[in-house]
C-alpha atoms as a PDB file:
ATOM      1  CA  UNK A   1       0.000   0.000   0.000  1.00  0.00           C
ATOM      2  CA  UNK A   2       1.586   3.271  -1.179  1.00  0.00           C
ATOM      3  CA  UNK A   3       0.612   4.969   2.757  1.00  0.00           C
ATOM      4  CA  UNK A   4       3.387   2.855   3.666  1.00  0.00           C
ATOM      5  CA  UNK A   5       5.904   4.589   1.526  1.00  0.00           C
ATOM      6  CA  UNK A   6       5.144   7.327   3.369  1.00  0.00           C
ATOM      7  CA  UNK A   7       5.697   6.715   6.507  1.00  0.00           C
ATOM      8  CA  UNK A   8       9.189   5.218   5.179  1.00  0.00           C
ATOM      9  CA  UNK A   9      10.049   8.666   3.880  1.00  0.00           C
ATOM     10  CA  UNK A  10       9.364  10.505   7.231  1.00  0.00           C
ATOM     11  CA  UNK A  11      11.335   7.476   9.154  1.00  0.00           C
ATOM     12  CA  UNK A  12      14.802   7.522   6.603  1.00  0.00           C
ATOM     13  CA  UNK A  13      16.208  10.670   7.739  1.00  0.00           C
ATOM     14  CA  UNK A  14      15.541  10.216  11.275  1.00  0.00           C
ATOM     15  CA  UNK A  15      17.185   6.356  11.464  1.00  0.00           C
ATOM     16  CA  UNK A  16      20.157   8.082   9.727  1.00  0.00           C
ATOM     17  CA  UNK A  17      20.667  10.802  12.419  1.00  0.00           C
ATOM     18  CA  UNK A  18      19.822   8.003  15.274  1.00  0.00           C
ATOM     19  CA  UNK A  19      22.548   5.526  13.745  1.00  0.00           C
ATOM     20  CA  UNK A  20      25.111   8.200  13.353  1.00  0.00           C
ATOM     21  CA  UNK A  21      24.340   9.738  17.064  1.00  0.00           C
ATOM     22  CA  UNK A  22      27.115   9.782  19.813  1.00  0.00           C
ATOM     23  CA  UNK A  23      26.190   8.221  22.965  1.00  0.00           C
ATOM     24  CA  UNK A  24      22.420   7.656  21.962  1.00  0.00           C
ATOM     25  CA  UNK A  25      22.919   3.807  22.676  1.00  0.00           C
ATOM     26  CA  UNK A  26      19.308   2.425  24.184  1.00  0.00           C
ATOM     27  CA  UNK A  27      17.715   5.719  23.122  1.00  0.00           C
ATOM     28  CA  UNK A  28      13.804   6.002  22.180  1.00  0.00           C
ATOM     29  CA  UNK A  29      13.102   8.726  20.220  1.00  0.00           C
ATOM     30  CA  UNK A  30       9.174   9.282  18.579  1.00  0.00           C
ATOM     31  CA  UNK A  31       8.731  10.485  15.339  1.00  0.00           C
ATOM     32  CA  UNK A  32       6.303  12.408  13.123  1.00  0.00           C
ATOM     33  CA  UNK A  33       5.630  14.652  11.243  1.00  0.00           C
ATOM     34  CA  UNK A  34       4.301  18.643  11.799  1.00  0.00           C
ATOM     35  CA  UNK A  35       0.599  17.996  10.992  1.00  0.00           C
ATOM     36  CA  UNK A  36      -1.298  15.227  12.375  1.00  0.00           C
ATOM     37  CA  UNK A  37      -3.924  13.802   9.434  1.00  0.00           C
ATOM     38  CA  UNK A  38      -7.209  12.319   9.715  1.00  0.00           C
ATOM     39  CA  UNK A  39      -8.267   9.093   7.648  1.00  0.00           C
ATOM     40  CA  UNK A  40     -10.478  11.232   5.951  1.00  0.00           C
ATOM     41  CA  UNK A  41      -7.943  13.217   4.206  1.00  0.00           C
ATOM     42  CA  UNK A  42      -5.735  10.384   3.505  1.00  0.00           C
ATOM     43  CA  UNK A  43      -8.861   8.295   1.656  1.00  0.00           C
ATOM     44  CA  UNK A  44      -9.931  11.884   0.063  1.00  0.00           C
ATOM     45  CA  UNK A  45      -6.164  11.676  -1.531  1.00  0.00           C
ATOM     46  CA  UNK A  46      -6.523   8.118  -2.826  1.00  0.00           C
ATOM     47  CA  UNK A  47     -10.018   8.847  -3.878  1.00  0.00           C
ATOM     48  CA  UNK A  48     -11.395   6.476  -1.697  1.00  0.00           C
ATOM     49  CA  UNK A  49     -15.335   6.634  -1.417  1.00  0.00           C
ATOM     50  CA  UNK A  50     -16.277   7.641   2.720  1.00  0.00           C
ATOM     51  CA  UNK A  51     -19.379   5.552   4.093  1.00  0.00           C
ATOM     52  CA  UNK A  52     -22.391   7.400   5.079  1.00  0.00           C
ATOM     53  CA  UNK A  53     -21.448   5.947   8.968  1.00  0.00           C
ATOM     54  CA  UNK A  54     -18.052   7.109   8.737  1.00  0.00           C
ATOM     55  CA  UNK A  55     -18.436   9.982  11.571  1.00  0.00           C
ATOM     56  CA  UNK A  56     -20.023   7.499  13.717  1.00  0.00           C
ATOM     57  CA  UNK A  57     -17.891   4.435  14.203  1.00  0.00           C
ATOM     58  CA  UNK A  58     -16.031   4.150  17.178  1.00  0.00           C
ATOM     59  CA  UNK A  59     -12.549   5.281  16.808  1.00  0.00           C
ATOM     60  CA  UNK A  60     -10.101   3.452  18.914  1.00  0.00           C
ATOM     61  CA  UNK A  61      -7.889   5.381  21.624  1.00  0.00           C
ATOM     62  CA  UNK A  62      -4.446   4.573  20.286  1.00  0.00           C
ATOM     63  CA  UNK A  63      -5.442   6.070  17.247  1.00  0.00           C
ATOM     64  CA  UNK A  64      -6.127   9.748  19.022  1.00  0.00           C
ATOM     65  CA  UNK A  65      -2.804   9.974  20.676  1.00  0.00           C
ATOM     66  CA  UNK A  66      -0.057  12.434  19.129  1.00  0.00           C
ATOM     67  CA  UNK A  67       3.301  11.935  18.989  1.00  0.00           C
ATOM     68  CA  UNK A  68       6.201  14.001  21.024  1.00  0.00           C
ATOM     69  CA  UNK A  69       8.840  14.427  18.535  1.00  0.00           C
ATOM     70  CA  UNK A  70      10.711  17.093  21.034  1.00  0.00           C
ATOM     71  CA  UNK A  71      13.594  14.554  22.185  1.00  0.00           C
ATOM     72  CA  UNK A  72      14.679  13.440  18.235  1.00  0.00           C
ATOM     73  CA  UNK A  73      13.997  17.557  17.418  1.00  0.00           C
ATOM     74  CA  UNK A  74      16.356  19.056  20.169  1.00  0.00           C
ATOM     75  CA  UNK A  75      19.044  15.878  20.389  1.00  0.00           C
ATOM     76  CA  UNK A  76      19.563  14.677  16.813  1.00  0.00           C
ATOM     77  CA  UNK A  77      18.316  17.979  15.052  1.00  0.00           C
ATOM     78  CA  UNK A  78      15.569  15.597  12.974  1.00  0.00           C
ATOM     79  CA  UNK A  79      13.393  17.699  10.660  1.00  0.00           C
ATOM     80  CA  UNK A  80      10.724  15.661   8.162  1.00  0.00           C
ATOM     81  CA  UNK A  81      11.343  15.931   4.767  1.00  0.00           C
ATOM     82  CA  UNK A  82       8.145  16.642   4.401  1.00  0.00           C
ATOM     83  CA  UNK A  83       6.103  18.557   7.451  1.00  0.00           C
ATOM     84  CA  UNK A  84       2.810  17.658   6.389  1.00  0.00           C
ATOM     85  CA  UNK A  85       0.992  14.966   4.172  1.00  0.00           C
ATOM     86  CA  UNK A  86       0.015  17.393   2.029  1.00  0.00           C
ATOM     87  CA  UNK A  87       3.552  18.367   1.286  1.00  0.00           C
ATOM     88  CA  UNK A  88       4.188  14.662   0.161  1.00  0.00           C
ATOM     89  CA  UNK A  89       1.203  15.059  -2.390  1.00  0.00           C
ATOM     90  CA  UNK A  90       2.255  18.508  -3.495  1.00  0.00           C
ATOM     91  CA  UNK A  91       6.049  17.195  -4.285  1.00  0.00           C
ATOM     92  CA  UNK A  92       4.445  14.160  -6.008  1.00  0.00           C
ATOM     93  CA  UNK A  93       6.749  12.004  -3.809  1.00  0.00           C
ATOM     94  CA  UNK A  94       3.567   9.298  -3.007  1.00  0.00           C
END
């Protein structure tokens, strides 16, 4: 699935900067990107039809969190590629 990709493109730079750190051995560092996006902007990007009952199913907990991305900002210096989905679409780089 091409979401994957994604998430692959957001992740390179940061393993680079974690595997060339100094004394980050055993280190846990979150990351993300700028702008968190909804499922209903990443189906309206793939065209993907949204159910009548979308706004109504139960949406489960984990999937409401945000991510921290502080620690890997401040220690390694990581900056996405891309800050935002829509920057991903915009460079054509899905």
């Amino acid at each position: 699935m091409e979401i994957e990709r994604f998430y692959c493109l957001l992740q390179r730079g940061a393993v680079i900067l974690a595997i060339e750190a100094k004394n980050m051995n055993g280190q846990i560092f979150n990351v993300a990107d700028d702008e968190p996006v909804t499922a209903a902007e990443i189906m309206k990007i793939y065209n993907e039809p949204i159910t009548e009952d979308f706004e109504s199913r139960p949406i489960d907990p984990s999937w409401l969190q945000l991510l921290d991305t502080q620690k890997i900002r401040e220690q390694l210096g990581f900056k996405p590629i891309y800050p935002a989905l829509r920057n991903v679409v915009d460079a054509g780089a899905l």
